[in-house]
N, C-alpha and C. Protein backbone atom coordinates (compact mmCIF):
# COMPACT_ATOMS: atom_id res chain seq x y z
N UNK A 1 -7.54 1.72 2.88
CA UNK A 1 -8.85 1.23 2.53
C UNK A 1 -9.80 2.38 2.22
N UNK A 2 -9.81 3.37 3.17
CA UNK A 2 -10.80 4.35 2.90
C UNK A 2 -10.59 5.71 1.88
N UNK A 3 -9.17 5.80 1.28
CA UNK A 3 -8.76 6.52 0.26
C UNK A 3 -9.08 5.62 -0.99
N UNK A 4 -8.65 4.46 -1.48
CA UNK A 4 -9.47 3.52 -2.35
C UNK A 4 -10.84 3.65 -2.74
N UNK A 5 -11.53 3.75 -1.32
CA UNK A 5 -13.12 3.70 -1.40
C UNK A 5 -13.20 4.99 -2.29
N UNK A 6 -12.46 6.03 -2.02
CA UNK A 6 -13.24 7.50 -2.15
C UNK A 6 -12.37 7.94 -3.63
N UNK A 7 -11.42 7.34 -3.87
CA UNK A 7 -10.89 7.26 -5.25
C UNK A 7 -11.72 6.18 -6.30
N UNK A 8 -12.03 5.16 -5.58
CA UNK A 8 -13.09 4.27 -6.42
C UNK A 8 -14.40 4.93 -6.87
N UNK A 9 -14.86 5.76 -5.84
CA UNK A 9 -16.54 6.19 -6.05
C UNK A 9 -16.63 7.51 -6.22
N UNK A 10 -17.49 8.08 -6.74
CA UNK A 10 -18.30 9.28 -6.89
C UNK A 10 -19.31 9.43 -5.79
N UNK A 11 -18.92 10.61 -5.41
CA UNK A 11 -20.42 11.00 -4.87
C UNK A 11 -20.21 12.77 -3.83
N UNK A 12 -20.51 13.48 -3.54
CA UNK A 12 -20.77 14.51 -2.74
C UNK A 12 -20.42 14.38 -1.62
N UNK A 13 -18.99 14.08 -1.08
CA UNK A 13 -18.80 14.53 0.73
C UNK A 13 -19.15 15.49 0.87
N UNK A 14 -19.36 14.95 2.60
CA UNK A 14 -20.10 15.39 3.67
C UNK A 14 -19.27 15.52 4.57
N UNK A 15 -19.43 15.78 5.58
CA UNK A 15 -18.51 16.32 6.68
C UNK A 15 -17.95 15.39 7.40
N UNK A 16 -19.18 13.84 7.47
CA UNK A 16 -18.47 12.48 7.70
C UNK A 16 -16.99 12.27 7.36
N UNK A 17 -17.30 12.10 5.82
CA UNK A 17 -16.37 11.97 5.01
C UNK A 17 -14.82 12.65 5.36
N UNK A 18 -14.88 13.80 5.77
CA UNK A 18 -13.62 15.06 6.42
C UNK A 18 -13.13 14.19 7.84
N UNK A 19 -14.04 13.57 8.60
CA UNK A 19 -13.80 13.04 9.87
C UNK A 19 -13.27 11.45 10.18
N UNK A 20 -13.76 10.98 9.09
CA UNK A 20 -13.71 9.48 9.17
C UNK A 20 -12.13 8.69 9.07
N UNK A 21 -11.56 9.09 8.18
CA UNK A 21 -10.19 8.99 7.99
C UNK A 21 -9.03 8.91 9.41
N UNK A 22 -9.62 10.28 10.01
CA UNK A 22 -9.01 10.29 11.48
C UNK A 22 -9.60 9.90 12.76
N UNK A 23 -10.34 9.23 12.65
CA UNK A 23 -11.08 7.95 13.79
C UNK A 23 -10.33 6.78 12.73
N UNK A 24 -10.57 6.22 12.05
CA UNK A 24 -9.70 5.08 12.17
C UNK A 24 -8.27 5.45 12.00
N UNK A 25 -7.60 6.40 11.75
CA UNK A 25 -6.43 6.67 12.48
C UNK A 25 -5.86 6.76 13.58
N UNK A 26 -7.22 7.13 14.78
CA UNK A 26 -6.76 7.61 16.23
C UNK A 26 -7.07 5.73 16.71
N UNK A 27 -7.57 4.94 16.07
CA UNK A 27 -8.38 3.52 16.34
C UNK A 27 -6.73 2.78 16.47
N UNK A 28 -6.38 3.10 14.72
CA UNK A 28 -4.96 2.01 14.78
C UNK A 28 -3.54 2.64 15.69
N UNK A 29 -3.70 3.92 16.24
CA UNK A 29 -3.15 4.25 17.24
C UNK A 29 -3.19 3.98 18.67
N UNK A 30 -4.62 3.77 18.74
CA UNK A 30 -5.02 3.20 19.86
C UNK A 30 -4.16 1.91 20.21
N UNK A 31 -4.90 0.60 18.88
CA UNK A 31 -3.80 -0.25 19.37
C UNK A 31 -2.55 -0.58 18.66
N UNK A 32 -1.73 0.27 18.77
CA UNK A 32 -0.31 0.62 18.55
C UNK A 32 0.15 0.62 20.42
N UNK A 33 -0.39 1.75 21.16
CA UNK A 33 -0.33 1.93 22.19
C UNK A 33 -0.45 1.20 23.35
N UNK A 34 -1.60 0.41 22.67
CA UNK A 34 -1.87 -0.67 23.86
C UNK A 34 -1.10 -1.95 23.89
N UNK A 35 -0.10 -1.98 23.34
CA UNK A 35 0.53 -2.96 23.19
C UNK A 35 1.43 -3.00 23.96
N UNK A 36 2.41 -4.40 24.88
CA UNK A 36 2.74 -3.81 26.12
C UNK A 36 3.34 -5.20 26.68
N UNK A 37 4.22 -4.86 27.18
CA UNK A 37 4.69 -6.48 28.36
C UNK A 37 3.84 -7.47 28.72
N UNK A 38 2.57 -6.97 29.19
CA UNK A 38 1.73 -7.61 29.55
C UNK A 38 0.29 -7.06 28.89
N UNK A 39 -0.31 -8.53 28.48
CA UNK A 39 -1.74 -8.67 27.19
C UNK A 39 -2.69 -7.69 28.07
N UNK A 40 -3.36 -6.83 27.23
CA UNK A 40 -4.33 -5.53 27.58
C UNK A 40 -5.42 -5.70 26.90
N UNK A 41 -6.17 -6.42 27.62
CA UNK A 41 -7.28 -6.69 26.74
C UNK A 41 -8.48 -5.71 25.68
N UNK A 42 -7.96 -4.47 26.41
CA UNK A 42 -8.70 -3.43 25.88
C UNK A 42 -8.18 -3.30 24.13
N UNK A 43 -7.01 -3.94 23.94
CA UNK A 43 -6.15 -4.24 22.78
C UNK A 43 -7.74 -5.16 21.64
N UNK A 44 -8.14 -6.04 22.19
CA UNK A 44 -9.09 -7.08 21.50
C UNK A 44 -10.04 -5.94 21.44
N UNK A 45 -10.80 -5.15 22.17
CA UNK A 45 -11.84 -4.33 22.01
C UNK A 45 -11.81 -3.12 20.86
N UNK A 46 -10.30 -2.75 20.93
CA UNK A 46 -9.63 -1.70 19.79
C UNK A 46 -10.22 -2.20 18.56
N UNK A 47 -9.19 -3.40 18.39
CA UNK A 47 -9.28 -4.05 17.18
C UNK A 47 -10.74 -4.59 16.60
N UNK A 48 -11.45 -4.92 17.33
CA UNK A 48 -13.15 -5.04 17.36
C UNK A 48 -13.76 -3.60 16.60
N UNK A 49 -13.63 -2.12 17.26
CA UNK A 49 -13.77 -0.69 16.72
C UNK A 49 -13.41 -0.67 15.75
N UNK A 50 -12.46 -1.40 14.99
CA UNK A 50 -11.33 -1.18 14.00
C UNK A 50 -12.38 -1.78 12.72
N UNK A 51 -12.40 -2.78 13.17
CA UNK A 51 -13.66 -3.90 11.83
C UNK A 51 -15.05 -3.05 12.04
N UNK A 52 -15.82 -2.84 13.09
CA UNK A 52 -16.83 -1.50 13.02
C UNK A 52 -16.54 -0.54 11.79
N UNK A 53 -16.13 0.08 12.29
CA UNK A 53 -15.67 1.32 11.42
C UNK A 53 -15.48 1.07 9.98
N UNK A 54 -14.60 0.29 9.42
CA UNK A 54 -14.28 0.10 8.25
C UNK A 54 -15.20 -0.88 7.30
N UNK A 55 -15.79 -1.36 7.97
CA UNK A 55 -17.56 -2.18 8.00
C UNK A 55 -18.53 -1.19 7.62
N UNK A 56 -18.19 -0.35 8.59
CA UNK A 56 -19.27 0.66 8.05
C UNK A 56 -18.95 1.41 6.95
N UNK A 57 -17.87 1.84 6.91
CA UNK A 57 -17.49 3.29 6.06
C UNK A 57 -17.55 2.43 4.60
N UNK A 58 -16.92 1.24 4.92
CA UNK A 58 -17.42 0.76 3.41
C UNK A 58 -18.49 0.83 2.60
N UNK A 59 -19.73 0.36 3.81
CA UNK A 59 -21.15 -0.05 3.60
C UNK A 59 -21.97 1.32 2.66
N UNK A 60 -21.41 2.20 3.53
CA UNK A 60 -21.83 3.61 3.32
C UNK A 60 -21.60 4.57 2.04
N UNK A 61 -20.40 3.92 1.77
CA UNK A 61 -19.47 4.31 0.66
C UNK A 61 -20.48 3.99 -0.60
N UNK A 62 -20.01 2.63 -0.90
CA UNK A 62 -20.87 2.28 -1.42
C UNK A 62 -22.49 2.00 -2.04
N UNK A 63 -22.78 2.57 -0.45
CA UNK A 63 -24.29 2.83 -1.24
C UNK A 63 -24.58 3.79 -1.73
N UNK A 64 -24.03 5.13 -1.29
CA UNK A 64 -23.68 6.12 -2.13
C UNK A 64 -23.11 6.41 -3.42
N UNK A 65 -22.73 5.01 -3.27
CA UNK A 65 -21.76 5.43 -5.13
C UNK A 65 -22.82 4.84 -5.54
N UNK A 66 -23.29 3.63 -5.31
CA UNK A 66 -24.66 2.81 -6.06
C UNK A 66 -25.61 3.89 -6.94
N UNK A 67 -25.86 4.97 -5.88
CA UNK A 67 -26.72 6.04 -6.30
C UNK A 67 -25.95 6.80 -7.50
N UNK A 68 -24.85 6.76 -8.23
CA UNK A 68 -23.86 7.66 -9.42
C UNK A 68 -24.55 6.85 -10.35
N UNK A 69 -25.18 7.75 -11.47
CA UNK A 69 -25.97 6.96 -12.47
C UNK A 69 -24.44 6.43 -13.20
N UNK A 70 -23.36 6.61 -12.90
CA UNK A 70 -22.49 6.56 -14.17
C UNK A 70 -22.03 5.20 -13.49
N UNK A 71 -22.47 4.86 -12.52
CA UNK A 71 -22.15 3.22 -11.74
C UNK A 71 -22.92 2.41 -12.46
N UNK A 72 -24.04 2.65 -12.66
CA UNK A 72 -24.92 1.48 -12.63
C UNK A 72 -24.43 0.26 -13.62
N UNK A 73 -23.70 0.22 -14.75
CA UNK A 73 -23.13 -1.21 -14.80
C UNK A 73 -22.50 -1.85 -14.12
N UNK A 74 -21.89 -1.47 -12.91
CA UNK A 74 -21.38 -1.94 -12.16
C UNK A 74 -22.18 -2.77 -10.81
N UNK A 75 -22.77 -1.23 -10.38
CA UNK A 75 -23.22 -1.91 -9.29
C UNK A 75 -24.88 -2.70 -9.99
N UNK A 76 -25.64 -2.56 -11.05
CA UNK A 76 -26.50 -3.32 -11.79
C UNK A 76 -26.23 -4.61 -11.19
N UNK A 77 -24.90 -5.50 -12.01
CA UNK A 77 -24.56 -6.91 -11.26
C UNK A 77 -24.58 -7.68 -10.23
N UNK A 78 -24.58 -6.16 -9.23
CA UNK A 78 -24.13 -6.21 -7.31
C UNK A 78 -25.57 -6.46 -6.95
N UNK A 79 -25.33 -6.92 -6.27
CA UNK A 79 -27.03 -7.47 -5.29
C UNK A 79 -27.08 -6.48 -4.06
N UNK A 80 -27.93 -6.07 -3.43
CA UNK A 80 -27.85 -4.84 -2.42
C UNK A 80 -27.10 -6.19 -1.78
N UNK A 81 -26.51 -5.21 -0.44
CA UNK A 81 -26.05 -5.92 0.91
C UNK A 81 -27.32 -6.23 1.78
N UNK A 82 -27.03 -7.92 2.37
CA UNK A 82 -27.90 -8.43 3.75
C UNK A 82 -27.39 -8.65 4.19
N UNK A 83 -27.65 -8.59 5.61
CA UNK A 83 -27.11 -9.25 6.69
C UNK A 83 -26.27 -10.69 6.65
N UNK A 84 -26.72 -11.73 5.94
CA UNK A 84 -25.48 -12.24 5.74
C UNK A 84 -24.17 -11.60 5.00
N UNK A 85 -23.59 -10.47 4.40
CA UNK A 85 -22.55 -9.88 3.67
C UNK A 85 -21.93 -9.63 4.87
N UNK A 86 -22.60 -9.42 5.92
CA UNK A 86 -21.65 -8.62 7.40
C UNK A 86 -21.47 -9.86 7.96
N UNK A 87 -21.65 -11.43 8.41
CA UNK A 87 -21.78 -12.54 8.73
C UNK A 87 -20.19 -12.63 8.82
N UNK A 88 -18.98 -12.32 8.15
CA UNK A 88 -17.41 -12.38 8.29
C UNK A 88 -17.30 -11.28 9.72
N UNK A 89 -17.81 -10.04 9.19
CA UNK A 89 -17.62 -9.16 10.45
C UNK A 89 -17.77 -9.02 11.64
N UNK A 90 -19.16 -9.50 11.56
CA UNK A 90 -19.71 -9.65 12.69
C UNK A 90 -18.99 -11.14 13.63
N UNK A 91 -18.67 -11.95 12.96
CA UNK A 91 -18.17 -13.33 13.46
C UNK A 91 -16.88 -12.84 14.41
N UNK A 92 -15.65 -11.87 13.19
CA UNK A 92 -14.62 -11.50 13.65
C UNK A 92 -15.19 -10.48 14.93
N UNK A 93 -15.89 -9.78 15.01
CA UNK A 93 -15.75 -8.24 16.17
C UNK A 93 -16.48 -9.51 17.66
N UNK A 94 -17.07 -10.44 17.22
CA UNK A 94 -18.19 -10.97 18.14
C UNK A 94 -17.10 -12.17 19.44
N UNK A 95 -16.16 -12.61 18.36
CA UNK A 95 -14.82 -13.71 18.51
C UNK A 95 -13.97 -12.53 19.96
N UNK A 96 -13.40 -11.22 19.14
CA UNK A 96 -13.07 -10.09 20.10
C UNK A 96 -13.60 -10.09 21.60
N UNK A 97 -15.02 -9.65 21.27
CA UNK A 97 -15.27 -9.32 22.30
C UNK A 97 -15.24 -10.55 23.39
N UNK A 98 -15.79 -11.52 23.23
CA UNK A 98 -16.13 -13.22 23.86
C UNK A 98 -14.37 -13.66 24.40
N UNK A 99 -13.56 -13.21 23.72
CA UNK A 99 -12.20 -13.75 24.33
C UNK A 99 -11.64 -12.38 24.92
N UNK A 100 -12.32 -11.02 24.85
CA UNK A 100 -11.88 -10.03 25.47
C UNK A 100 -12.73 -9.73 26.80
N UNK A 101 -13.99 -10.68 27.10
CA UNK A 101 -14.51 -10.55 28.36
C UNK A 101 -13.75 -12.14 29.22
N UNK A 102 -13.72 -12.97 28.41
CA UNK A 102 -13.05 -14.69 28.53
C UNK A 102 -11.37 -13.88 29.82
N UNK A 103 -11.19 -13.12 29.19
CA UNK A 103 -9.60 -12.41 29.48
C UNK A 103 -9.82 -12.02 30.76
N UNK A 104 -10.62 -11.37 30.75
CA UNK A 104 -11.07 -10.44 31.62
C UNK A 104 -11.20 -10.57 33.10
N UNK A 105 -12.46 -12.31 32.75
CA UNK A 105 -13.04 -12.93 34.11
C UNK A 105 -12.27 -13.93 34.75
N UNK A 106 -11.20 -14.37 33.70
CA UNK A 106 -10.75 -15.43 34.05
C UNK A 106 -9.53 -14.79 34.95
N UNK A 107 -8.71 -13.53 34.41
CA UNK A 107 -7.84 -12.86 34.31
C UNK A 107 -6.24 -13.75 34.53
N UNK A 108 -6.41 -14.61 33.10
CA UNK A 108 -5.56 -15.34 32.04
C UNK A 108 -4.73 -14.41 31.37
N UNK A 109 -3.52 -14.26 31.73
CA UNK A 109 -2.40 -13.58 31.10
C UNK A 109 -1.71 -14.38 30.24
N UNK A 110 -1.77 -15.85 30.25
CA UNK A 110 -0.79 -16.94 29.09
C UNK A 110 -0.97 -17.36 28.26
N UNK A 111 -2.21 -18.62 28.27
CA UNK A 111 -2.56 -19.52 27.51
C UNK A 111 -4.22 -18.62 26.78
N UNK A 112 -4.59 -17.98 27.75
CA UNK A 112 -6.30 -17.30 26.86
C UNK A 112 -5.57 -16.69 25.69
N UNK A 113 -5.13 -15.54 26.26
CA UNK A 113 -4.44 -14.51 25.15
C UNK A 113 -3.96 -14.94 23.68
N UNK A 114 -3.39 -15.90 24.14
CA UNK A 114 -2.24 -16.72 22.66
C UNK A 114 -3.47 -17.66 22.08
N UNK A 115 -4.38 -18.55 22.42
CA UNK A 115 -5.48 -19.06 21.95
C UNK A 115 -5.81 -17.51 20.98
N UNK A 116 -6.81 -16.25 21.83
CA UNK A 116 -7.30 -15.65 20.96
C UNK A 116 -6.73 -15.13 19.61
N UNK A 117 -5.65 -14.60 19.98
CA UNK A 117 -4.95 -14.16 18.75
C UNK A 117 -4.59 -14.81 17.38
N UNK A 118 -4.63 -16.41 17.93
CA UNK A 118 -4.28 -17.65 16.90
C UNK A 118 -5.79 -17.44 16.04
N UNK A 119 -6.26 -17.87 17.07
CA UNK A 119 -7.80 -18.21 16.64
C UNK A 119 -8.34 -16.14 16.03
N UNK A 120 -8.33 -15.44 16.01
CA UNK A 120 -8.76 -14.47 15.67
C UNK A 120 -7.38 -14.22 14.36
N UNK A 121 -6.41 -14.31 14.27
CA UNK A 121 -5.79 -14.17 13.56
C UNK A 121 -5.87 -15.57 11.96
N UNK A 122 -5.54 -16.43 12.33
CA UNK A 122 -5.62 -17.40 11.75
C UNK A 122 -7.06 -18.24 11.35
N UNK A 123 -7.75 -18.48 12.25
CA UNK A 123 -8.81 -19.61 12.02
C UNK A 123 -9.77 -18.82 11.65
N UNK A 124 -9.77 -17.43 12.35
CA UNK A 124 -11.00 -16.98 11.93
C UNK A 124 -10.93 -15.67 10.35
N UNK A 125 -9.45 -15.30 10.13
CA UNK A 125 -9.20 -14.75 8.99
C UNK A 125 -9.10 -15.58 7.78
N UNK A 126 -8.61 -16.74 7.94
CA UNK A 126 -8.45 -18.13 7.29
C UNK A 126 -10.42 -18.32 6.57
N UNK A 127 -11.29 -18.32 7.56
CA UNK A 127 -13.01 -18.58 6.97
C UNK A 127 -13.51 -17.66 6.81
N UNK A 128 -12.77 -16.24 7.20
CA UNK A 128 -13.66 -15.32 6.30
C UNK A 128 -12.94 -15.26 4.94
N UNK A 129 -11.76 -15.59 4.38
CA UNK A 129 -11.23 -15.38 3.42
C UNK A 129 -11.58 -16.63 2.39
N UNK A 130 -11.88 -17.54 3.09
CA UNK A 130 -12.48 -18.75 2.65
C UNK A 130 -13.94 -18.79 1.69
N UNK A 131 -14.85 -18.00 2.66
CA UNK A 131 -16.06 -18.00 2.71
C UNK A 131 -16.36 -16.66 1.85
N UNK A 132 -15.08 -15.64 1.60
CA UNK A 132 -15.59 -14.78 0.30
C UNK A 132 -15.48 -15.56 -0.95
N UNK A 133 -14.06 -16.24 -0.83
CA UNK A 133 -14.11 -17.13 -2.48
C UNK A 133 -15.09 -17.64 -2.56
N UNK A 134 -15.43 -18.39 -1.73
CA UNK A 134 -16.54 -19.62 -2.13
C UNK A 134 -17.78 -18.45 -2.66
N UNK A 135 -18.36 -17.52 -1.91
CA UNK A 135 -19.19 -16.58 -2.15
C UNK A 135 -18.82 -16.42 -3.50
N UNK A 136 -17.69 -15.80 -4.14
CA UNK A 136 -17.48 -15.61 -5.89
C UNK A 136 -17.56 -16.55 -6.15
N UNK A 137 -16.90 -17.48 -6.10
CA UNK A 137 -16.85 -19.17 -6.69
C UNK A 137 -18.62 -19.07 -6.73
N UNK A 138 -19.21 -18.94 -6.42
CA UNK A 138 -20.79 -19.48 -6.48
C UNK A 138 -21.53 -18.55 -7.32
N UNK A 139 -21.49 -17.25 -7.00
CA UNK A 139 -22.26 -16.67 -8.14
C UNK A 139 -21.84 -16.24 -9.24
N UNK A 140 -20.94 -16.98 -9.64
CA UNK A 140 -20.64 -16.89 -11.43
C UNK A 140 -22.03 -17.57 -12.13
């Protein structure tokens, strides 16, 4: 995702830019690691960091390229980002955390765990993927 971004856009790295690559590398290592006989909830919190990060680095990316005069037909079309554009992200990292404290208090090793993952995997990747078409579907 973040080699795309930086092959897609123009603009002047920064030292961010040198660092960023290897935080979400040490992130999807993280939960590589945490994975285990028994559900680790710190696993849901990883994966939460994981949509952060790549949320952001996008956000960032992009507004920076916005600024390449040699964009502007492109991004011309693009509407800045609001707070509803993060409304998928925020839903997914918010789902994380709520079934990664749910885990926690209840300290549900069977039936919580397999709910979240369905439901964070499926129901809730299922309406954000939903809810971008419809987003294109609409502003044609």
């Amino acid at each position: 995702m973040y080699s795309t971004m930086v092959m897609g856009s123009i603009w002047q790295p920064d030292l961010k830019d040198s660092i960023i690559p290897f935080v979400i590398g040490i992130q999807e290592f993280m939960l590589v690691t945490l994975i285990g006989e028994e559900f680790n909830t710190l696993w849901l919190y990883a994966l939460g960091s994981v949509f952060i990060s790549a949320n952001w680095v996008s956000h960032s990316s992009l507004r920076r390229a916005r600024q390449n005069p040699e964009k502007e037909e492109f991004f011309g079309k693009v509407e800045l980002a609001t707070l509803r554009d993060f409304c998928p992200a925020l839903t997914i990292v918010t789902s994380l955390v709520i079934f990664g404290i749910s885990i926690d208090v209840t300290q549900n090793q069977t039936w919580l765990p397999l709910v979240a993952l369905i439901v964070i995997f499926q129901i809730v990747f299922l309406a954000v993927c939903g809810a971008q078409f419809w987003d294109c579907m609409t502003r044609r």
